[in-house]
Protein backbone atom coordinates (compact mmCIF):
# COMPACT_ATOMS: atom_id res chain seq x y z
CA UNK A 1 74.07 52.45 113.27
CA UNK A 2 72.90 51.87 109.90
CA UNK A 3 71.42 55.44 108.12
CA UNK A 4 69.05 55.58 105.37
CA UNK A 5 70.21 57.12 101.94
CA UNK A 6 68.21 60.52 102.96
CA UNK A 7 70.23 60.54 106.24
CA UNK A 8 73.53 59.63 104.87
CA UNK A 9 73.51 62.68 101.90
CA UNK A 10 70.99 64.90 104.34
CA UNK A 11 68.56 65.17 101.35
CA UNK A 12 64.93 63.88 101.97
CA UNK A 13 63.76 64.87 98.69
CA UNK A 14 65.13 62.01 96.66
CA UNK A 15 62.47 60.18 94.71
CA UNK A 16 62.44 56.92 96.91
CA UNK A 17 61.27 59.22 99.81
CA UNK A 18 58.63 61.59 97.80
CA UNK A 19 57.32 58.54 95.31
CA UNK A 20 53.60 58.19 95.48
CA UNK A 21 52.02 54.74 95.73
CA UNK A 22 50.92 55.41 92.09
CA UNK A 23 54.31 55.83 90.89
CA UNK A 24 56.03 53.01 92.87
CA UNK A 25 52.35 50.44 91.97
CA UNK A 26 53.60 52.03 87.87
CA UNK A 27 57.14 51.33 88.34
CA UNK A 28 56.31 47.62 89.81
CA UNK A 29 54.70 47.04 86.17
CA UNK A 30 57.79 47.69 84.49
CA UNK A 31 60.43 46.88 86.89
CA UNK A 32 61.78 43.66 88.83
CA UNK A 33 62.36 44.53 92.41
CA UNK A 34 64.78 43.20 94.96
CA UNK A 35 64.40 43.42 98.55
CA UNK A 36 67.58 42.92 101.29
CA UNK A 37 66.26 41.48 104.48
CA UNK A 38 68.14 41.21 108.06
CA UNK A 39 66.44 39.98 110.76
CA UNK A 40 63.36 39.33 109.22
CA UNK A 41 63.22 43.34 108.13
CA UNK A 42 63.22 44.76 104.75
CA UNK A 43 66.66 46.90 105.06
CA UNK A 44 67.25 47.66 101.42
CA UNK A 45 65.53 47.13 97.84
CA UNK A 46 66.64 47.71 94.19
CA UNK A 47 64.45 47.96 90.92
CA UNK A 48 65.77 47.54 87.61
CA UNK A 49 64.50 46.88 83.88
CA UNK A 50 66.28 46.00 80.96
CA UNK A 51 66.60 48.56 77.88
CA UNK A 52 68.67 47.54 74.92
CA UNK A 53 70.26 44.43 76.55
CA UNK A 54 71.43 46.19 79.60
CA UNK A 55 69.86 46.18 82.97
């Protein structure tokens, strides 16, 4: 069985599980996202942005 990141460190108050859909539609204007798909379900996703040449 595959757990989520809440389930895995038993803390459901990390920001991917509290962020508004203001803050994530924010982030998305700033950010690149990745998603991980299995079995035609989104399973995983990343965001990053690039600040002094690093990402």
């Amino acid at each position: 069985m595959i757990l989520g990141e809440g389930a895995v460190y038993q803390d459901y108050t990390i920001p991917p599980l509290t962020q508004t859909l203001p803050e994530m539609e924010a982030e998305l204007q700033h950010q690149v996202f990745l998603k991980a798909v299995a079995a035609g379900r989104i399973v995983g996703s990343v965001g990053a942005y690039l600040k002094q040449g690093t990402c």
